[in-house]
C-alpha atoms as a PDB file:
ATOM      1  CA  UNK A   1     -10.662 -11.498 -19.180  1.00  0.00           C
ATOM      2  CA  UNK A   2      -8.461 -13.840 -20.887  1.00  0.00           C
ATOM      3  CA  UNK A   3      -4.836 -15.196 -20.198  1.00  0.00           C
ATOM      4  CA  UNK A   4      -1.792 -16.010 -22.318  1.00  0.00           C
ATOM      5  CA  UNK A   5       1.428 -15.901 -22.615  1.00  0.00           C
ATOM      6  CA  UNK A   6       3.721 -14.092 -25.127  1.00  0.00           C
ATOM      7  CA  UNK A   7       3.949 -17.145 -27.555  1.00  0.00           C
ATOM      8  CA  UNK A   8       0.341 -17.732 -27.836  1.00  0.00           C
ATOM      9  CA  UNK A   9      -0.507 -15.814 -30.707  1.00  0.00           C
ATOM     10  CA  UNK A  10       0.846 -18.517 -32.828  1.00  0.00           C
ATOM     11  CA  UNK A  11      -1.721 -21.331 -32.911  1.00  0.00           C
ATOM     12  CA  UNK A  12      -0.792 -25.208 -34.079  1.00  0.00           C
ATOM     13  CA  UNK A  13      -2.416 -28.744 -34.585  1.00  0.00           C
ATOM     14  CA  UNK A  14      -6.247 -28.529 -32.978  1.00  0.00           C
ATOM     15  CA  UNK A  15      -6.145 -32.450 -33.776  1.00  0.00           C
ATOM     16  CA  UNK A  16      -5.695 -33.044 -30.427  1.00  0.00           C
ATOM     17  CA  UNK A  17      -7.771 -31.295 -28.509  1.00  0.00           C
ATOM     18  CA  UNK A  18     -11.366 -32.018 -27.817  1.00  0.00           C
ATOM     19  CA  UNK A  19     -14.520 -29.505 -27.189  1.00  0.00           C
ATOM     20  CA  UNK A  20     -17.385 -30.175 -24.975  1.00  0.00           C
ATOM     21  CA  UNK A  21     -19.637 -28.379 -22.767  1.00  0.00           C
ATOM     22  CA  UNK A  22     -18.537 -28.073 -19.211  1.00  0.00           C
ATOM     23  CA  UNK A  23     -20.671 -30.472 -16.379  1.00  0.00           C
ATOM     24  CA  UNK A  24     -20.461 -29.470 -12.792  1.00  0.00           C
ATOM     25  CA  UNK A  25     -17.129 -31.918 -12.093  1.00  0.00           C
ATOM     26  CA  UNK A  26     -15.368 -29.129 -13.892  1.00  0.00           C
ATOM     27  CA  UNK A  27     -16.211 -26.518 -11.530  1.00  0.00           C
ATOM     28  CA  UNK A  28     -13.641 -27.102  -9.211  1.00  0.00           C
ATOM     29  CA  UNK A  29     -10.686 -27.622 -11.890  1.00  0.00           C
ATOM     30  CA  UNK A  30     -12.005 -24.646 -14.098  1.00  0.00           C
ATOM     31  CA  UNK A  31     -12.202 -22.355 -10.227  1.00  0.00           C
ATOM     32  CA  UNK A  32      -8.579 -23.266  -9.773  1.00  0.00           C
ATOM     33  CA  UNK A  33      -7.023 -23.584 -13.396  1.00  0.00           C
ATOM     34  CA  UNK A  34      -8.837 -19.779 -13.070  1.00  0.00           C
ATOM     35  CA  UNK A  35      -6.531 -19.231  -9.879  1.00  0.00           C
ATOM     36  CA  UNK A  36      -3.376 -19.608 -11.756  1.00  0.00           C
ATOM     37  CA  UNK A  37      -3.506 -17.333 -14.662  1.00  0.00           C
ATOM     38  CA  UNK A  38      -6.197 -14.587 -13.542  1.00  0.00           C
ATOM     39  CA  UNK A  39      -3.708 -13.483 -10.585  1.00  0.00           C
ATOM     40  CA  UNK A  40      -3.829 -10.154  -8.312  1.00  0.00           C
ATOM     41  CA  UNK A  41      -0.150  -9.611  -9.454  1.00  0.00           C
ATOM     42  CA  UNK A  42      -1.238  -9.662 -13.103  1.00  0.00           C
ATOM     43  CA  UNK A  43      -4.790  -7.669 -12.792  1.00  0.00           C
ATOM     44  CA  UNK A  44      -4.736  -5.969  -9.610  1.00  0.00           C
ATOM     45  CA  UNK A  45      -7.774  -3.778 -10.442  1.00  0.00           C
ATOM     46  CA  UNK A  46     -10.202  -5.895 -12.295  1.00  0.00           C
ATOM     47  CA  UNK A  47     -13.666  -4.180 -12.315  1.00  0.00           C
ATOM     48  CA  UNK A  48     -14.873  -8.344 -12.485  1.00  0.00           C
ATOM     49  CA  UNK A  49     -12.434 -10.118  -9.926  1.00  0.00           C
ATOM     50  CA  UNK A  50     -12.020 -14.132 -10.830  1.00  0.00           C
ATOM     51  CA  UNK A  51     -14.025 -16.606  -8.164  1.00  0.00           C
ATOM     52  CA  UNK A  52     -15.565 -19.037  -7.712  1.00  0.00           C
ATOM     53  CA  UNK A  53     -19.384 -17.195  -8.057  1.00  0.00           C
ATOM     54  CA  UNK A  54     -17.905 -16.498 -11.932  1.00  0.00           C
ATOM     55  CA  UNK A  55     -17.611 -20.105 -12.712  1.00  0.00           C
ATOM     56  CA  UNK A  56     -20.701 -21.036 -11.099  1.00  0.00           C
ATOM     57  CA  UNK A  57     -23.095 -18.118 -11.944  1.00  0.00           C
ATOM     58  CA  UNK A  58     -22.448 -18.655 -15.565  1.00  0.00           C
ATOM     59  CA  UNK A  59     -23.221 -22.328 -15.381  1.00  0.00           C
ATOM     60  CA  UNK A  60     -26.085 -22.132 -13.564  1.00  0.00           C
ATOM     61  CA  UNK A  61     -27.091 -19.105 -16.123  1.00  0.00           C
ATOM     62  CA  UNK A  62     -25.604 -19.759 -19.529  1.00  0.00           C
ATOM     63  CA  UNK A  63     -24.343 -23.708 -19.666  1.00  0.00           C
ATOM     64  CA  UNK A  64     -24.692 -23.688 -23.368  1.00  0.00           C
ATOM     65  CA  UNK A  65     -21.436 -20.693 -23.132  1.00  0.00           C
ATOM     66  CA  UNK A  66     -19.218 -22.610 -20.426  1.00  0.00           C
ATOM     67  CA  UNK A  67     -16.797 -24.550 -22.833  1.00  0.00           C
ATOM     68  CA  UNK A  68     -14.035 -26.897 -21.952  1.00  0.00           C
ATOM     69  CA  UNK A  69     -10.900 -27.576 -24.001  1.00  0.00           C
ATOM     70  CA  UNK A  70      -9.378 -31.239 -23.245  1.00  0.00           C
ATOM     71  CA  UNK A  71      -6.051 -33.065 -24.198  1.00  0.00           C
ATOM     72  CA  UNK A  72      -5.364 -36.463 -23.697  1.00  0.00           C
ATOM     73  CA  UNK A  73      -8.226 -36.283 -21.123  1.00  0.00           C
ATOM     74  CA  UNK A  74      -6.545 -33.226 -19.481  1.00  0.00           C
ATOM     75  CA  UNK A  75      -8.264 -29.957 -18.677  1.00  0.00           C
ATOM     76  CA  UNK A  76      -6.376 -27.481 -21.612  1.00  0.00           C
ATOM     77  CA  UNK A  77      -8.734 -24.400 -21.213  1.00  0.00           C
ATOM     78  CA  UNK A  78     -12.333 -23.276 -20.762  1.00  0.00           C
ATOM     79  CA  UNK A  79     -14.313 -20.186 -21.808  1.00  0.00           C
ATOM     80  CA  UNK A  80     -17.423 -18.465 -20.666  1.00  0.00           C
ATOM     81  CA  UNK A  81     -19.580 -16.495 -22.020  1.00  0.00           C
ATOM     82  CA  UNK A  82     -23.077 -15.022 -22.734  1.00  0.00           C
ATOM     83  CA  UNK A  83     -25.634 -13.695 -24.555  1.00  0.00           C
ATOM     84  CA  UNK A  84     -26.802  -9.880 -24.056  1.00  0.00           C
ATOM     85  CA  UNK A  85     -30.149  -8.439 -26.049  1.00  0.00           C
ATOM     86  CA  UNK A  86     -30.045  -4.554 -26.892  1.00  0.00           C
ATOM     87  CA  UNK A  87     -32.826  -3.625 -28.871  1.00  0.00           C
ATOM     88  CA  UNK A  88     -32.349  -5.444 -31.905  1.00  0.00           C
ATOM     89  CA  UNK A  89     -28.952  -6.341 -31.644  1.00  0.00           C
ATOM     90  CA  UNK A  90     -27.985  -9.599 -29.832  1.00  0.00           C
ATOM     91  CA  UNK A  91     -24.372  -9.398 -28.338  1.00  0.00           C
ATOM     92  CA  UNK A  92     -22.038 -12.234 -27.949  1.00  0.00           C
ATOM     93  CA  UNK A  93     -19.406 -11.345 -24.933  1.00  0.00           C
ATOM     94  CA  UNK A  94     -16.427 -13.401 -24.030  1.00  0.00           C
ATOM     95  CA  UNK A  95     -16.257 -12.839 -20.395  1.00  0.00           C
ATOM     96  CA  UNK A  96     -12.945 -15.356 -19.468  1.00  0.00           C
ATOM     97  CA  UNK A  97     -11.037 -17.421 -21.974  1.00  0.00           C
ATOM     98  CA  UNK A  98      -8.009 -19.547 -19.521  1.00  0.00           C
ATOM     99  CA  UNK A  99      -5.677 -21.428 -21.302  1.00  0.00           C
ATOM    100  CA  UNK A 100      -3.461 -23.830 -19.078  1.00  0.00           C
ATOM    101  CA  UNK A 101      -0.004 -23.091 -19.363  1.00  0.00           C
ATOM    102  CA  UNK A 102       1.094 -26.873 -19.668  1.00  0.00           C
ATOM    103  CA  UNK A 103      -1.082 -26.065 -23.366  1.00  0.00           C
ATOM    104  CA  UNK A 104      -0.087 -23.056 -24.686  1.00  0.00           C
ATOM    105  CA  UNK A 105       0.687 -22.984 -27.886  1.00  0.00           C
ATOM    106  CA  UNK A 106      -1.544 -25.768 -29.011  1.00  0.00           C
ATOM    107  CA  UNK A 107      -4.002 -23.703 -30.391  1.00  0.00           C
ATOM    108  CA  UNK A 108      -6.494 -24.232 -27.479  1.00  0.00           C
ATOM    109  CA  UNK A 109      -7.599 -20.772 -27.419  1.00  0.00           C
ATOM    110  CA  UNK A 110      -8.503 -20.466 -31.295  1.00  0.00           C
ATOM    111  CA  UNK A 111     -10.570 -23.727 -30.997  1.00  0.00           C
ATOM    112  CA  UNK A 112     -12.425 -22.431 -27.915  1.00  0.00           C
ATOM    113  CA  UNK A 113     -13.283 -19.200 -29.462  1.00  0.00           C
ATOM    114  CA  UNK A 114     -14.548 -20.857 -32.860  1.00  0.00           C
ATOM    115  CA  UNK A 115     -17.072 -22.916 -31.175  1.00  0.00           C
ATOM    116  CA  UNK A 116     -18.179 -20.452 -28.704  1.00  0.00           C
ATOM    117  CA  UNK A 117     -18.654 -17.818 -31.820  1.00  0.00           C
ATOM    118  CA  UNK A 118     -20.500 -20.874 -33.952  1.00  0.00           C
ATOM    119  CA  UNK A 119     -22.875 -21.983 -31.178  1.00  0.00           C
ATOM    120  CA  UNK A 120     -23.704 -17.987 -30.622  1.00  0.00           C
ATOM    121  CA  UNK A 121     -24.147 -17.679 -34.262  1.00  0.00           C
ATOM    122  CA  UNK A 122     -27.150 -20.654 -33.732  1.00  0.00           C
ATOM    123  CA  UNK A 123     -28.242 -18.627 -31.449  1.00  0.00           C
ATOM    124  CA  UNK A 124     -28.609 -15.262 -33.121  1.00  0.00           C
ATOM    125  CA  UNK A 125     -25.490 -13.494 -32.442  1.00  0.00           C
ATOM    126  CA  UNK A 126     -24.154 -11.401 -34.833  1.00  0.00           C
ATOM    127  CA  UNK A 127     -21.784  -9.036 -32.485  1.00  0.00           C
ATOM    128  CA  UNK A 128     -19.175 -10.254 -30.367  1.00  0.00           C
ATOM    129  CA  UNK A 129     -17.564  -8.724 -27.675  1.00  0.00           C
ATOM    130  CA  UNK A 130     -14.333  -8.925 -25.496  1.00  0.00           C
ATOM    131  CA  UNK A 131     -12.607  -7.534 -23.059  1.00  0.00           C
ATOM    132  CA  UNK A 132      -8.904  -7.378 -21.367  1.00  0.00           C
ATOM    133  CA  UNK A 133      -6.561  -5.280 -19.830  1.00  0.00           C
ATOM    134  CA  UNK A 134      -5.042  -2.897 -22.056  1.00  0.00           C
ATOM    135  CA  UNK A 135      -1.609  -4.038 -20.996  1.00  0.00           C
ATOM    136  CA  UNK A 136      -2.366  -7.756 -21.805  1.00  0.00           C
ATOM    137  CA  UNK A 137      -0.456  -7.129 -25.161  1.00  0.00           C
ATOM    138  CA  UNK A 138      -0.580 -11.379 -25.987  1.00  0.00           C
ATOM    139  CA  UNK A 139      -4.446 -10.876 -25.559  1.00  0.00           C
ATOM    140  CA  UNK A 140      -4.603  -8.164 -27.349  1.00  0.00           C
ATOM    141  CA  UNK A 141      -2.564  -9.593 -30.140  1.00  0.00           C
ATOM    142  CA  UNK A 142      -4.991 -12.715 -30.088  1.00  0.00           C
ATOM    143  CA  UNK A 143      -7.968 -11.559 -30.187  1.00  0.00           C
ATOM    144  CA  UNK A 144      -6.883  -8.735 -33.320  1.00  0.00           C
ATOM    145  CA  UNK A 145      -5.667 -12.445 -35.250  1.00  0.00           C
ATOM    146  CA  UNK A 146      -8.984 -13.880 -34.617  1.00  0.00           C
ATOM    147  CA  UNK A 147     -10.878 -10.705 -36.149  1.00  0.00           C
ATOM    148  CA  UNK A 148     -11.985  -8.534 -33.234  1.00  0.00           C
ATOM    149  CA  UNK A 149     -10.990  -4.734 -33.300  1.00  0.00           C
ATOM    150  CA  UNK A 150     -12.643  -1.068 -32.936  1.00  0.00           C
ATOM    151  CA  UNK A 151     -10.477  -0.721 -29.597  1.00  0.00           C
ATOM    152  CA  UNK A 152     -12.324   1.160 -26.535  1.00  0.00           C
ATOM    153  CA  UNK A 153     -10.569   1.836 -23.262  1.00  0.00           C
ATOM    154  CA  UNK A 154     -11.814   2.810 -19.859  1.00  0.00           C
ATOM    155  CA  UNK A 155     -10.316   4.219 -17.307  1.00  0.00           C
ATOM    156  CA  UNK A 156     -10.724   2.198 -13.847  1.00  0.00           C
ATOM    157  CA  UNK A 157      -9.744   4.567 -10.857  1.00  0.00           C
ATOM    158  CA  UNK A 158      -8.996   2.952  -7.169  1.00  0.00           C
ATOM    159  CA  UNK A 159      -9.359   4.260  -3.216  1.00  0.00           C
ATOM    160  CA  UNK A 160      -8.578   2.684  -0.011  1.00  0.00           C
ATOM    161  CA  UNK A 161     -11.219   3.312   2.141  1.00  0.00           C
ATOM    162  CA  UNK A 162      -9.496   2.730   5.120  1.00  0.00           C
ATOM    163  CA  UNK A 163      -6.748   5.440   4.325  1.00  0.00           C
ATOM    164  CA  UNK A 164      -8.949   7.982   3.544  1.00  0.00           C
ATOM    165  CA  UNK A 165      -9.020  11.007   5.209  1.00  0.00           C
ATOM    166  CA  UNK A 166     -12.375  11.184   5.996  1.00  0.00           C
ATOM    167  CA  UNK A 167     -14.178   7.972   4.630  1.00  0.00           C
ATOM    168  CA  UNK A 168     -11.565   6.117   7.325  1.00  0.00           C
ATOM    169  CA  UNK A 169     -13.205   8.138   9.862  1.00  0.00           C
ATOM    170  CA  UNK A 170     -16.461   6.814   9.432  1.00  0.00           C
ATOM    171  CA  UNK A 171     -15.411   3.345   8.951  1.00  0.00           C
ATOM    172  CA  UNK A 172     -13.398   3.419  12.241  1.00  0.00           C
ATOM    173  CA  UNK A 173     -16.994   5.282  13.510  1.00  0.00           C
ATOM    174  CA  UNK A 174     -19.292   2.679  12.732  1.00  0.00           C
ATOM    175  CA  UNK A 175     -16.808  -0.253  13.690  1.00  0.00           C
ATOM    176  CA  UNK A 176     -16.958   1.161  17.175  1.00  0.00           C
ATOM    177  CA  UNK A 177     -20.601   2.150  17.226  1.00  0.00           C
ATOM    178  CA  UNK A 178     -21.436  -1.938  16.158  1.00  0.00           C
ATOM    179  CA  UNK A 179     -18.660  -3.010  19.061  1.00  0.00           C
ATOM    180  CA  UNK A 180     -20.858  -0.824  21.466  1.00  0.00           C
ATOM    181  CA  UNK A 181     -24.169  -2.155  19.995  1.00  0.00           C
ATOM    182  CA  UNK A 182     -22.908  -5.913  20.695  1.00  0.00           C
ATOM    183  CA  UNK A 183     -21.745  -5.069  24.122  1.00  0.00           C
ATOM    184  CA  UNK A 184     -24.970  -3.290  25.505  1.00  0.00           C
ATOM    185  CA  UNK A 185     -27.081  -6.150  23.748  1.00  0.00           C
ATOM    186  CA  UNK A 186     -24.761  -8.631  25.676  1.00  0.00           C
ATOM    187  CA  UNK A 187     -25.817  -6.716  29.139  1.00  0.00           C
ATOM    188  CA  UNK A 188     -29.439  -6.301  28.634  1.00  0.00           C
ATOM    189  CA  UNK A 189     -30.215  -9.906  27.601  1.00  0.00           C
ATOM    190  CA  UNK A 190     -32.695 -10.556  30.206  1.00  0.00           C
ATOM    191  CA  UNK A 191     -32.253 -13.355  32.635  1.00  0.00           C
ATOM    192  CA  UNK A 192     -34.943 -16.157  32.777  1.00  0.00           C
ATOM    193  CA  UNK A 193     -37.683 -16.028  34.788  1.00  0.00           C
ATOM    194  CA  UNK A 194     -38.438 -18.173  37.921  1.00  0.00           C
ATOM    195  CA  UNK A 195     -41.306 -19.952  35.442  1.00  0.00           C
ATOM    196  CA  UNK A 196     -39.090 -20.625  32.750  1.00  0.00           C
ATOM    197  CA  UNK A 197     -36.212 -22.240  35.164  1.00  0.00           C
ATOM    198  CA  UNK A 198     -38.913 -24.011  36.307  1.00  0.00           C
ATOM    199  CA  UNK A 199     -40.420 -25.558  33.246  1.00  0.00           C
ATOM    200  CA  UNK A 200     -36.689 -26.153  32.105  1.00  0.00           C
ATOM    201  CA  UNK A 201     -35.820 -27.996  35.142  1.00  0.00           C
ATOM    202  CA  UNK A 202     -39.253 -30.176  34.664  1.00  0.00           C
ATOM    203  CA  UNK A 203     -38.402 -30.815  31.000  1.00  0.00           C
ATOM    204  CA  UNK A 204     -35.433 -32.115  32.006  1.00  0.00           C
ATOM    205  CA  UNK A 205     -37.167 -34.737  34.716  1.00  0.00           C
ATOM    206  CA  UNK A 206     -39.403 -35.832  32.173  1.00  0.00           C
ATOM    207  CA  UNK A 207     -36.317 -36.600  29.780  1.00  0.00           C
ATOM    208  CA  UNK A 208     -34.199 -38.482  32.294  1.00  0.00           C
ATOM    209  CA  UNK A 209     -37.475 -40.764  33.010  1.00  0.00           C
ATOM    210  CA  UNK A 210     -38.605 -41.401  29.834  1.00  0.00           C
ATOM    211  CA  UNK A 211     -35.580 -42.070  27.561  1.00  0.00           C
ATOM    212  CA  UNK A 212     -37.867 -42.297  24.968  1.00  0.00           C
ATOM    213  CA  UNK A 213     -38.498 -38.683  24.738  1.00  0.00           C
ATOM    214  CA  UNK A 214     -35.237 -37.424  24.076  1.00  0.00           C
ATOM    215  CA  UNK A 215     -34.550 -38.058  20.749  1.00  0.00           C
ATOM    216  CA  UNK A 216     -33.190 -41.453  20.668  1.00  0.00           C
ATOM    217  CA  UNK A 217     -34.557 -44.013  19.012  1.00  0.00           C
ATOM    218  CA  UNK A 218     -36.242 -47.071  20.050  1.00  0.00           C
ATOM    219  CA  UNK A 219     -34.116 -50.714  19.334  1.00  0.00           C
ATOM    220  CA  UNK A 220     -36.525 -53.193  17.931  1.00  0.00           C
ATOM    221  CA  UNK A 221     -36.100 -56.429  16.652  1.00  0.00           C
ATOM    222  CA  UNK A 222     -37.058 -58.670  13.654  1.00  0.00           C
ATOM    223  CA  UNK A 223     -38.816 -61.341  16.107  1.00  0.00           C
ATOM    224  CA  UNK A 224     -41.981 -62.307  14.747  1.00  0.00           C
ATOM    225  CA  UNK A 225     -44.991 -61.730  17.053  1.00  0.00           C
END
């Protein structure tokens, strides 16, 4: 998935902006840079949602992918990625390219891409893929400047469980059936036996006479013998 806005097609001056492999301080910025410009009101039905098991999964999985664009020591962009063997062929995919919108149109996305694509090329690549909502037209135009195109689309279809007419039913079904599972469990937990109040009330004797036993440590001092 990747974010920009209308005027981003247009790159400038990369002078500026620096390239390095993302560490684990920039899992919280990249998480909620991520928050800002992969929103529900933009991509309500992304088959891959945006949290914060993305940014982390592919860190933990493919750190040599997880990129981070910087400007003036500010966070600019990022982009993950990964590698995907098919037989012989050895896939590079672009799974999210953010661009902060204090940095658009500072060419922060072409520079990302280029050293993602080189590094994959190291690594064998020699296929890229991409992906975005059809509507994304800035995307769209992007990634068609930067050489990608033989366009697929697929068709993502939606339900509401809970509104259904019968897949509701059996949600409402085995809501009640776990509500009536907790409440006999909470009547037939069995009540302690006359031994066990017994050995509880001892253990607690023992603890109030020797403080010692309950946890607490021991003062000493530094007094030489």
């Amino acid at each position: 998935m990747t974010n920009f806005d209308k005027s981003d097609t247009t790159s400038h001056s990369h002078s500026s902006i620096y390239i390095r492999n993302m560490d684990i301080d920039d899992l919280a910025p990249i998480y909620h840079l991520g928050e800002t410009v992969f929103t529900s009101d933009l991509y309500p039905y992304l088959y891959r949602t945006w949290d914060e098991w993305e940014v982390i999964g592919l860190y933990n999985t493919d750190p040599e992918y997880c990129l981070v664009a910087e400007i003036a020591e500010n966070l600019a962009g990022f982009i993950l990625g990964t590698v995907i063997s098919k037989g012989a062929w050895i896939y590079g995919y672009i799974m999210w390219l953010g661009v902060s919108p204090n940095f658009q149109r500072q060419g922060v996305g072409d520079k990302l891409v280029d050293k993602l694509v080189e590094r994959m090329i190291v690594d064998g690549v020699r296929f890229m893929l991409v992906d975005t909502d059809p509507a994304n037209t800035p995307a769209v135009k992007f990634f068609t400047r930067k050489g990608f195109g033989n366009t697929r689309q697929h068709i993502f279809l939606s339900m509401n469980l809970n509104k259904h007419y019968y897949y509701g039913k059996l949600i409402s079904y085995e809501r009640e059936k776990a509500e009536r599972t907790a409440y006999k469990g909470s009547r037939r937990r069995p009540a302690a036996k006359p031994q066990e109040i017994a050995s509880e009330a001892a253990a607690k004797i023992i603890l109030t006479e020797n403080p010692s036993l309950s946890g607490e440590p021991e003062s000493f001092n530094d007094a030489d013998d």
